[in-house]
Structure formats: C-alpha cells, structure tokens
C-alpha atoms as a PDB file:
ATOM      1  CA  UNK A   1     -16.733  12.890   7.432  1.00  0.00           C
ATOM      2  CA  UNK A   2     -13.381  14.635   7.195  1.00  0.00           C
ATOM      3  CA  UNK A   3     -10.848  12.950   4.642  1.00  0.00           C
ATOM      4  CA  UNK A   4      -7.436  13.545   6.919  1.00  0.00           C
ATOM      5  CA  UNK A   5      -5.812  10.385   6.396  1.00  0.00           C
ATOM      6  CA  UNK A   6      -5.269   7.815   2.935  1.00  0.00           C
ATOM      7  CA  UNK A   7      -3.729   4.773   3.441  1.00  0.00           C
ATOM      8  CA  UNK A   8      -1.999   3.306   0.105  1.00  0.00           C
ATOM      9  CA  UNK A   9      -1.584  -0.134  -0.065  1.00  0.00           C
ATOM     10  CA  UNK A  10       1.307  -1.349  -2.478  1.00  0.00           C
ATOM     11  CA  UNK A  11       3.067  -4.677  -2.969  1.00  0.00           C
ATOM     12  CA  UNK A  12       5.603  -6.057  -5.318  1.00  0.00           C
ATOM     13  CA  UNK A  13       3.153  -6.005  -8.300  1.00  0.00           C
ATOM     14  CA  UNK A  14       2.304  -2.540  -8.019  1.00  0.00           C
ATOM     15  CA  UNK A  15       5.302  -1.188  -9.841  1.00  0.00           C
ATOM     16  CA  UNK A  16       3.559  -1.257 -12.974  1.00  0.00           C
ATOM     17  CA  UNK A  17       1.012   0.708 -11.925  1.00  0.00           C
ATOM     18  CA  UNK A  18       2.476   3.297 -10.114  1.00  0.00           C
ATOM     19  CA  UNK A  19       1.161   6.409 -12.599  1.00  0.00           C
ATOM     20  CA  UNK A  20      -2.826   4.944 -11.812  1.00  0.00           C
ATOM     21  CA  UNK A  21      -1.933   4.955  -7.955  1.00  0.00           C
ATOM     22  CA  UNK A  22      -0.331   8.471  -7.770  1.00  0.00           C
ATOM     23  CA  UNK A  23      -2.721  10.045 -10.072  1.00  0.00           C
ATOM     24  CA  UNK A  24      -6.045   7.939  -7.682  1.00  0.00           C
ATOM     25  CA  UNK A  25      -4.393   9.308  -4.890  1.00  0.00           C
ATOM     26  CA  UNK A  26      -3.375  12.873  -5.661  1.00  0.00           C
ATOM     27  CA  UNK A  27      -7.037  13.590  -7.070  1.00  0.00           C
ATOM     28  CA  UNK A  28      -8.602  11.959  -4.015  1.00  0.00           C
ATOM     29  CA  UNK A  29      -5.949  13.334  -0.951  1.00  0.00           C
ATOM     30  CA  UNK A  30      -4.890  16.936  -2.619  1.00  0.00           C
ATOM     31  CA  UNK A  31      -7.866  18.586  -2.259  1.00  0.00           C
ATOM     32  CA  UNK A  32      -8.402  17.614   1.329  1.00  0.00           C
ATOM     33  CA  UNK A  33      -4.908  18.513   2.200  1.00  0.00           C
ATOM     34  CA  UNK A  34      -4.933  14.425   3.620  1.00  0.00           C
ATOM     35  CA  UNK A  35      -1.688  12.785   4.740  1.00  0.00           C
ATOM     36  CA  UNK A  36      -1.517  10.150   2.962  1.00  0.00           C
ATOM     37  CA  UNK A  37       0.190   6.441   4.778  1.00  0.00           C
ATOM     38  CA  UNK A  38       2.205   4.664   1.815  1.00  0.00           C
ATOM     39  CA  UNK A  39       2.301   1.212   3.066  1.00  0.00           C
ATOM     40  CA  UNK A  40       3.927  -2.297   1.572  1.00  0.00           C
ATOM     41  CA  UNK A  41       2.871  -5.483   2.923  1.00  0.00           C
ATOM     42  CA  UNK A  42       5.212  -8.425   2.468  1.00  0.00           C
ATOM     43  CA  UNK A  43       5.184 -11.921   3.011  1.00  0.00           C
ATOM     44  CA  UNK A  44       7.627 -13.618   5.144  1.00  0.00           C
ATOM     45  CA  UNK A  45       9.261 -15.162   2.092  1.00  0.00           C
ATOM     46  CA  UNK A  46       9.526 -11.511   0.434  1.00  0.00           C
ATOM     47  CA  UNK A  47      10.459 -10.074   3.707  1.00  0.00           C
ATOM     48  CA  UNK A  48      13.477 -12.283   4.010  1.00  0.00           C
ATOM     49  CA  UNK A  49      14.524 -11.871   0.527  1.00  0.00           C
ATOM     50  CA  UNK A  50      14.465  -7.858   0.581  1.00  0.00           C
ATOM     51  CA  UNK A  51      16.187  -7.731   4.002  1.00  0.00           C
ATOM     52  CA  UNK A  52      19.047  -9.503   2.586  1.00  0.00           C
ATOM     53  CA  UNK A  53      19.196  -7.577  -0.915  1.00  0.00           C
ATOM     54  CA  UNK A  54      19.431  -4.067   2.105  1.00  0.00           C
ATOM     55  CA  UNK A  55      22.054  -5.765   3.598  1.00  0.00           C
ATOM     56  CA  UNK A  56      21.023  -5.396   7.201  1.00  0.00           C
ATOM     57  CA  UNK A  57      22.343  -7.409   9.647  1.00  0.00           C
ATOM     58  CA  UNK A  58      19.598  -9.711  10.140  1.00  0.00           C
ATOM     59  CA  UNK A  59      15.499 -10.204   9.602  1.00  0.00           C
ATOM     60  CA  UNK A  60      15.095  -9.254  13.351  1.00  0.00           C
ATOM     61  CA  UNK A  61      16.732  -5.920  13.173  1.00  0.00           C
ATOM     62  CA  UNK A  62      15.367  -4.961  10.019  1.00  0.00           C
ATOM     63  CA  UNK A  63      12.555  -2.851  11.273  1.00  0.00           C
ATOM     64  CA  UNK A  64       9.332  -3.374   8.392  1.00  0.00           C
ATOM     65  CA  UNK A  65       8.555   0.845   8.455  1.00  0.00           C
ATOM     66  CA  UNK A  66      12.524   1.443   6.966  1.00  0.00           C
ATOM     67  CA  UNK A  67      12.770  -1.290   4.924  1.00  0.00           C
ATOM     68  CA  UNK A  68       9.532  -0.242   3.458  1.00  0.00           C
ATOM     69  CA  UNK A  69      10.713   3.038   3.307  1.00  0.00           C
ATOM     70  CA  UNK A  70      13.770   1.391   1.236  1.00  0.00           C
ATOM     71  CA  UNK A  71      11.497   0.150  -1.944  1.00  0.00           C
ATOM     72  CA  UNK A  72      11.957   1.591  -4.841  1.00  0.00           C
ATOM     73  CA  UNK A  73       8.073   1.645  -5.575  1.00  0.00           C
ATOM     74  CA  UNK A  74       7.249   2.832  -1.962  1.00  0.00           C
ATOM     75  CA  UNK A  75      10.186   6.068  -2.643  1.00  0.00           C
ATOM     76  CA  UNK A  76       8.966   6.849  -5.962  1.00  0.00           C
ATOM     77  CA  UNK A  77       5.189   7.060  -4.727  1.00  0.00           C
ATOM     78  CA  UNK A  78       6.424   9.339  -2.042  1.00  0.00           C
ATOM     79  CA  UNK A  79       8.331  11.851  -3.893  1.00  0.00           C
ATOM     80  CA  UNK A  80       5.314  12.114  -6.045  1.00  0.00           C
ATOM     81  CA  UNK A  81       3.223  13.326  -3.003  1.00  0.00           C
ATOM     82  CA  UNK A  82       6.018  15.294  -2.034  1.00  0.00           C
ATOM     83  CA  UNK A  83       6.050  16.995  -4.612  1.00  0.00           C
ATOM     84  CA  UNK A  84       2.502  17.722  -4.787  1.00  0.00           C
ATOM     85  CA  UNK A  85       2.709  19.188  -1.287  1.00  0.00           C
ATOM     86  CA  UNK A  86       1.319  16.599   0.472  1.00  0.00           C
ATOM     87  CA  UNK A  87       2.391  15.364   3.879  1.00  0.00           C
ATOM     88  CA  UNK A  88       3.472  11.620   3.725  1.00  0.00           C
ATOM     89  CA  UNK A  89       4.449   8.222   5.590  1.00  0.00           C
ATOM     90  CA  UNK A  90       5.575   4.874   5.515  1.00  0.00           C
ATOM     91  CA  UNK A  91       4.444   1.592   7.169  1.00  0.00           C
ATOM     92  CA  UNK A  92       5.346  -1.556   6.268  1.00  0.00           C
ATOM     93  CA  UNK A  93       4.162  -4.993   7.561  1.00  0.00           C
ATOM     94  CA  UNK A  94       4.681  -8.697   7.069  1.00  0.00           C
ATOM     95  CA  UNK A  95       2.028 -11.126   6.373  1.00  0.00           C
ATOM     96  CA  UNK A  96      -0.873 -11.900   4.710  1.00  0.00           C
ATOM     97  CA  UNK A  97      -1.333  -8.907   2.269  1.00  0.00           C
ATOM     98  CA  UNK A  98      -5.356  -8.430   2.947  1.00  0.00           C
ATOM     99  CA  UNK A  99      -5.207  -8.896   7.014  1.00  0.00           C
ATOM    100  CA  UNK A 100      -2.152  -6.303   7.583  1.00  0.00           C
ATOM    101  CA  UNK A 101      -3.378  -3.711   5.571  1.00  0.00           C
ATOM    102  CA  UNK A 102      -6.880  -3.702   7.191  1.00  0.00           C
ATOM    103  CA  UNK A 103      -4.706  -4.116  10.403  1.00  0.00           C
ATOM    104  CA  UNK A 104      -2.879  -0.785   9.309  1.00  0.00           C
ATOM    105  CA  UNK A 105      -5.737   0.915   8.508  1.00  0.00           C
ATOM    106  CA  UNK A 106      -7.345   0.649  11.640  1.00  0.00           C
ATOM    107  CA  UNK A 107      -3.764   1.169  13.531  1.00  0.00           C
ATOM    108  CA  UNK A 108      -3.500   4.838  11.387  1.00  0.00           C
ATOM    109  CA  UNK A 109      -6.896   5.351  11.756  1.00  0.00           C
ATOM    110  CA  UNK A 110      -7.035   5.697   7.997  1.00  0.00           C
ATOM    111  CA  UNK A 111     -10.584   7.323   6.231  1.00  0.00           C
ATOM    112  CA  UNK A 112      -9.724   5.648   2.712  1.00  0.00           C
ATOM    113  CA  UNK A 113      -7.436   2.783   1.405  1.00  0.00           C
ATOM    114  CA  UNK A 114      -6.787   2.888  -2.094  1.00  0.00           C
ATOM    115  CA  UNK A 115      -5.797  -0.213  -3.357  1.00  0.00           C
ATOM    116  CA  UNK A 116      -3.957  -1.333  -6.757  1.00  0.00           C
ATOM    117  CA  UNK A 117      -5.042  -4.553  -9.045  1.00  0.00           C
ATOM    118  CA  UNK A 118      -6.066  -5.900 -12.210  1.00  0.00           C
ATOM    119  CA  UNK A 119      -8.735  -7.090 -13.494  1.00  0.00           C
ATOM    120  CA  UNK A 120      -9.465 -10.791 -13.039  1.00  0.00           C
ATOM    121  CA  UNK A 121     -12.209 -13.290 -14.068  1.00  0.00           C
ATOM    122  CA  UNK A 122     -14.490 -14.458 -11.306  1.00  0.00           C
ATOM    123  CA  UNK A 123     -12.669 -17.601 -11.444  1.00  0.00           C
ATOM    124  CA  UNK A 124      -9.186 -16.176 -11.268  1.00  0.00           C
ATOM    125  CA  UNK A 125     -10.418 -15.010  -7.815  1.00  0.00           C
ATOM    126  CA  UNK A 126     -12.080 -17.531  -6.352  1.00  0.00           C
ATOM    127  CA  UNK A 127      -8.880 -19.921  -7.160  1.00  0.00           C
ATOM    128  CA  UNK A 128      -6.307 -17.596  -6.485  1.00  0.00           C
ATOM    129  CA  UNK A 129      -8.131 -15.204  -3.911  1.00  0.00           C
ATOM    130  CA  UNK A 130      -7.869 -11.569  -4.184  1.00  0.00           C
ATOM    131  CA  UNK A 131      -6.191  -9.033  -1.758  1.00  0.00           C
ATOM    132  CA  UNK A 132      -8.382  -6.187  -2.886  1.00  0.00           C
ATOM    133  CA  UNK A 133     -11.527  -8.016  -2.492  1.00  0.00           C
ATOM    134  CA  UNK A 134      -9.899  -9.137   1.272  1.00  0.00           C
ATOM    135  CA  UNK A 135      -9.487  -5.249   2.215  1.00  0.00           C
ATOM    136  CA  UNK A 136     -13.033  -4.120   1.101  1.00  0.00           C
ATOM    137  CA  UNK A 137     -15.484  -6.572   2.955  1.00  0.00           C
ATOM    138  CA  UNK A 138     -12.861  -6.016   5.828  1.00  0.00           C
ATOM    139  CA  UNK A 139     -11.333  -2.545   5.991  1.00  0.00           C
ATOM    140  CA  UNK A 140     -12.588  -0.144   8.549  1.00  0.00           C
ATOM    141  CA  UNK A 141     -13.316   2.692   6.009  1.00  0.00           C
ATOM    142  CA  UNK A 142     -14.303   2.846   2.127  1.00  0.00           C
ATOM    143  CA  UNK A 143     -11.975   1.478  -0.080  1.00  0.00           C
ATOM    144  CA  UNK A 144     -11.016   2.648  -3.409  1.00  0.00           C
ATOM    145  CA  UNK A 145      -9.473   0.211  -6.066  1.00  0.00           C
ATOM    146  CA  UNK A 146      -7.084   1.610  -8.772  1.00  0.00           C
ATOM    147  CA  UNK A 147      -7.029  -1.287 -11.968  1.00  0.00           C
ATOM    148  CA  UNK A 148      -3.669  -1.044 -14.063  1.00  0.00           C
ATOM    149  CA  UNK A 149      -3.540  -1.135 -17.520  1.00  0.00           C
ATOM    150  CA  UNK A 150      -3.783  -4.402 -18.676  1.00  0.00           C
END
C-alpha cells in the first residue's frame, strides 16, 4: 500500500503539542512525498465562537475549510510542511470531533490519520470518552497517535 495521503487531525488542545505532531508527521509523510490533509474539527459551540472572533458576516457564510485555514495552530502546522517541501491542505468540519474526522478521512481518501492526545487513565476515558480512541476502532485506514508531553 502506497502512503499518498495523511490526514492530521487537530483541535483546540493541540496547540501544545504542535512540535510532536509536525515532527510524527514529517518522519511519517516526507519520505513518501504524501500530501498531507491538516484538518480541525470543531464543535458547534467552538464553531460559533471562532466565526465571530474572524469577523465574518455570519456562521452560514463562514465556510469550515477557510476558517480552518484561519487557526493559528492549523497555519503554523502548514508552514512547517511547507517548508519541508511537502504538498498540503486544509479541511475543517463541525461536530463531534471522532465522527468528522473518520468522515474526512474517508471523504480524502486518506491512508493514515495521525492523531494528537495525552495520556489518560482508563477511567479518564471511559468518563470523559476519548476522540483518539473514537478514530481508531472507526477510521478507514491505520491510525497513528502522537501523546504530548505531559
């Protein structure tokens, strides 16, 4: 199986972690020359609150790809592929986190989705739930998880 296309999933918690993600990423996509998909999944609540902070007109013509493309984490994770030579877009979705990036995954046809998190006690999870452990018992493709420092 040819790695042509990475999907990175990022949300608003991922900001910390940005070195882990671009390093997980460049080691895994640079040598197979992969395009990598640098995606942010908000909720509705978070969607709202960033389309106002852009300053478009309203939450109906803010269009989830550009104001994606808008966040600081999603620009800085970009440039860093840029840099590196590596071809690069954006998606962005609203939702539930775990259910819209599987859903982009199998829109972009992805071959990998990395995803960020930390680490978290078996009860933190089961109370709380877990995005990361959402996207790999349902993404169409392995799944790579990046862990922060802590």
């Amino acid at each position: 199986m040819a790695l042509e296309t990475v999907l990175l999933a990022v949300g608003p918690n991922d900001a910390d972690r940005i070195d882990e993600l671009a390093d997980a990423v460049l080691d895994i996509a640079s040598p197979a020359g992969a395009t990598v998909i640098v995606a942010h999944v908000f909720t509705d609540d978070q969607y709202d609150g960033v389309v106002d902070r852009l300053e478009f007109e309203s939450t109906g013509e803010a269009d989830p790809d550009e104001v994606a493309d808008r966040h600081t984490t999603v620009r800085e994770l970009v440039s860093r592929f840029d840099d590196a030579g590596l071809s690069t877009q954006v998606r962005g979705a609203v939702g539930n986190h775990g259910e819209q990036i599987v859903s982009l995954a199998e829109a972009t046809q992805s071959d990998l989705v990395v995803v960020g998190g930390r680490k978290r006690s078996p009860t933190g999870k089961a109370v709380f739930g877990s995005t990361a452990q959402e996207v790999m018992l349902n993404a169409p493709c392995p799944v790579t998880f990046v862990r922060g420092e802590d």
